[in-house]
C-alpha atoms as a PDB file:
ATOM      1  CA  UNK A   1     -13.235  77.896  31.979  1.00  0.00           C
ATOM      2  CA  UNK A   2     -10.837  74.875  34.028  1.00  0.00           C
ATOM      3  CA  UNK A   3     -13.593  73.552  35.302  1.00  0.00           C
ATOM      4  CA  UNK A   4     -15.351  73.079  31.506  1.00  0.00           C
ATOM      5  CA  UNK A   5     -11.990  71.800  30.293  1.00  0.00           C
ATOM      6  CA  UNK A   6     -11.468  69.591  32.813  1.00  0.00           C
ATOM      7  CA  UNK A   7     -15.245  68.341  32.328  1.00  0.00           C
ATOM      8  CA  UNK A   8     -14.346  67.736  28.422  1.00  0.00           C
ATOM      9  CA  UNK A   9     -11.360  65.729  28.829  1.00  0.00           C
ATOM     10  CA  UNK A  10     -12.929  63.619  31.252  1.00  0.00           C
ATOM     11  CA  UNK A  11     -15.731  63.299  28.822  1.00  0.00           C
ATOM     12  CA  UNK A  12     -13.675  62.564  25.720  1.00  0.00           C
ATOM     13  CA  UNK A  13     -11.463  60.135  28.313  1.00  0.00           C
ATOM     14  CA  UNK A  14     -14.445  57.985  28.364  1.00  0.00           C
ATOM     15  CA  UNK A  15     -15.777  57.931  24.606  1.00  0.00           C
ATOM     16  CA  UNK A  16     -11.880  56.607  24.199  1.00  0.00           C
ATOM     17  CA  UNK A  17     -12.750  53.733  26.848  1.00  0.00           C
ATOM     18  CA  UNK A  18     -15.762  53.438  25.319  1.00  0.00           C
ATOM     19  CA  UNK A  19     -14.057  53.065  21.709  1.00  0.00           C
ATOM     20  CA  UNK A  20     -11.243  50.612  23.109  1.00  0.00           C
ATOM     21  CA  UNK A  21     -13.313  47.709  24.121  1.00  0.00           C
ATOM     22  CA  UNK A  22     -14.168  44.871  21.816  1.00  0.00           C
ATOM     23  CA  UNK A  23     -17.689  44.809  23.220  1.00  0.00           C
ATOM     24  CA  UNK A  24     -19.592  47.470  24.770  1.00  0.00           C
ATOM     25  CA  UNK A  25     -19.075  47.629  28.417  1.00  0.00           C
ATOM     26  CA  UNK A  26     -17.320  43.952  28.078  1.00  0.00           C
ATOM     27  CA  UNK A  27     -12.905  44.161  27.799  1.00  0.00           C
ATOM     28  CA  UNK A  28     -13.812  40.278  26.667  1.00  0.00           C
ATOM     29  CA  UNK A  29     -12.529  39.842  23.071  1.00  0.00           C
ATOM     30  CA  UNK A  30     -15.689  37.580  22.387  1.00  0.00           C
ATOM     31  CA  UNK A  31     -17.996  39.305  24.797  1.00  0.00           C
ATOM     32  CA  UNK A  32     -21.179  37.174  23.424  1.00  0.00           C
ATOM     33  CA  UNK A  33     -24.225  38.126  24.907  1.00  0.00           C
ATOM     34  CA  UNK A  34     -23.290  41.596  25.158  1.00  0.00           C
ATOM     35  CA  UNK A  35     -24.160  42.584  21.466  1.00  0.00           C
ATOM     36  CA  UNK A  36     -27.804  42.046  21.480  1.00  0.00           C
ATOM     37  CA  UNK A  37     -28.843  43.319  25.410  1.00  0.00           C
ATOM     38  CA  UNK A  38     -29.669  46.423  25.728  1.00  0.00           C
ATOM     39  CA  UNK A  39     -27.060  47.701  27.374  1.00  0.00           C
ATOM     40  CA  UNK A  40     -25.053  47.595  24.402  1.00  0.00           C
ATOM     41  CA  UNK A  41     -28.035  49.929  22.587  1.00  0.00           C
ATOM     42  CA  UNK A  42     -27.682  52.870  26.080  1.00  0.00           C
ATOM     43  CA  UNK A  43     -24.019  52.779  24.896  1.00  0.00           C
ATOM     44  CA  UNK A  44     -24.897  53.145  21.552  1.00  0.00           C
ATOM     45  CA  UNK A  45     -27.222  56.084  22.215  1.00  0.00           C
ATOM     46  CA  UNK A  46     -24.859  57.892  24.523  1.00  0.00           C
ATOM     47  CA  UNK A  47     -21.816  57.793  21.710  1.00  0.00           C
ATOM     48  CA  UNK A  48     -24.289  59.212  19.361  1.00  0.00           C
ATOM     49  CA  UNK A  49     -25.315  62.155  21.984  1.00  0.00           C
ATOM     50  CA  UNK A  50     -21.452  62.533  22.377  1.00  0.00           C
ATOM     51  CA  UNK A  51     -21.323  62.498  18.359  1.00  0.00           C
ATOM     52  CA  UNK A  52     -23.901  65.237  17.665  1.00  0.00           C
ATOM     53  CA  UNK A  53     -23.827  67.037  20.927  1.00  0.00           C
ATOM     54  CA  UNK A  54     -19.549  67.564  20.868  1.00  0.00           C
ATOM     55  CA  UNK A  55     -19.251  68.061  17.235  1.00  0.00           C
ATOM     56  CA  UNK A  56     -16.060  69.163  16.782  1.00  0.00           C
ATOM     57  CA  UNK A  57     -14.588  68.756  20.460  1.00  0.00           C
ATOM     58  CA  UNK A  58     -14.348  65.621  19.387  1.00  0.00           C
ATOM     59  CA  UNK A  59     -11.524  66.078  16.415  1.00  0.00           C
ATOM     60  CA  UNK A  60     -11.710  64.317  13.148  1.00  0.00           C
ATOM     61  CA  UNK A  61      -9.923  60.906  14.316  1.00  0.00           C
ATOM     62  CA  UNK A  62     -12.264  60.390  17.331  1.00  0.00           C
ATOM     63  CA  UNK A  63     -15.662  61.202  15.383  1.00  0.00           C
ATOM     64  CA  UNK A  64     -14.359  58.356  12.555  1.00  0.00           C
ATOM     65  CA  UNK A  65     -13.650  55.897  15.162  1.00  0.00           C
ATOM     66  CA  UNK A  66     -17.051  56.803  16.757  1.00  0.00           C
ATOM     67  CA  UNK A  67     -18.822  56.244  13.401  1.00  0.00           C
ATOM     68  CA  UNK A  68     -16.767  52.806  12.775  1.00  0.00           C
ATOM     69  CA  UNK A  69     -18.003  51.721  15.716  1.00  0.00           C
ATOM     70  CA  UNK A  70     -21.584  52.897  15.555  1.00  0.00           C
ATOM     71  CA  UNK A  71     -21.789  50.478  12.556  1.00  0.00           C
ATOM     72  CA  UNK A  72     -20.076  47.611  13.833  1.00  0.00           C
ATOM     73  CA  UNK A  73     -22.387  47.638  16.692  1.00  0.00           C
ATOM     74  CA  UNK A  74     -25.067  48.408  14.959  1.00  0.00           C
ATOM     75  CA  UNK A  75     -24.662  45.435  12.603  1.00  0.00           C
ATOM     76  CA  UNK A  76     -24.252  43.180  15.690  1.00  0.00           C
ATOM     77  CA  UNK A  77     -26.485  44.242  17.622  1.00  0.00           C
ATOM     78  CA  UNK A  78     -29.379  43.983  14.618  1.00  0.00           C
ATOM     79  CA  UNK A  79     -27.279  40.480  13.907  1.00  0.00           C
ATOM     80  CA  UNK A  80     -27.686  39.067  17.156  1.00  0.00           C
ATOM     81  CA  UNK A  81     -31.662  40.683  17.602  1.00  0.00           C
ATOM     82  CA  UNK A  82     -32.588  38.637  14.563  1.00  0.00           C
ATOM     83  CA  UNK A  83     -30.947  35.879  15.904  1.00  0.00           C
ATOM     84  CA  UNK A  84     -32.840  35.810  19.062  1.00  0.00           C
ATOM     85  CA  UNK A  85     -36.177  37.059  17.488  1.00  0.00           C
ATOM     86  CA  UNK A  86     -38.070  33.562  17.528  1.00  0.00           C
ATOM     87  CA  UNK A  87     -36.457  32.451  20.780  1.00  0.00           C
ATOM     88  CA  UNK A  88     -38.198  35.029  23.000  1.00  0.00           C
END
């Protein structure tokens, strides 16, 4: 069972890291260009996978923060794809 705990803390370590940052994967406060790639959407998918797949590991406070930043993501990322759509 140490080894498991020790597995979910590191885990829930790095949805926290994940949470801090302004931009996803960027610790630039205006991290443009990192809203609309795609690696913004893998991060995206993996804090939903941590979402449903650690329910209520998790704890109240982290899943809200999770969901808060799901949508302001989401809305940027959408934002910025829109954005961008004619020049590609």
């Amino acid at each position: 069972m140490g080894k498991c705990r020790s597995a979910l803390e590191e885990l829930l370590r790095a949805v926290d890291e994940s949470l801090d940052l302004p931009h996803w994967n960027n610790p630039c406060e205006d991290g443009y260009g990192h809203d609309g790639d795609m690696y913004s959407a893998f991060t995206m998918r993996a804090l939903a996978w941590a979402y449903h797949g650690l329910g209520n590991e998790l704890g109240e406070e982290r899943r809200t923060r999770i969901r808060e930043k799901m949508i302001l993501q989401g809305e940027r990322f959408i934002n910025l794809t829109l954005l961008n759509r004619d020049y590609w």
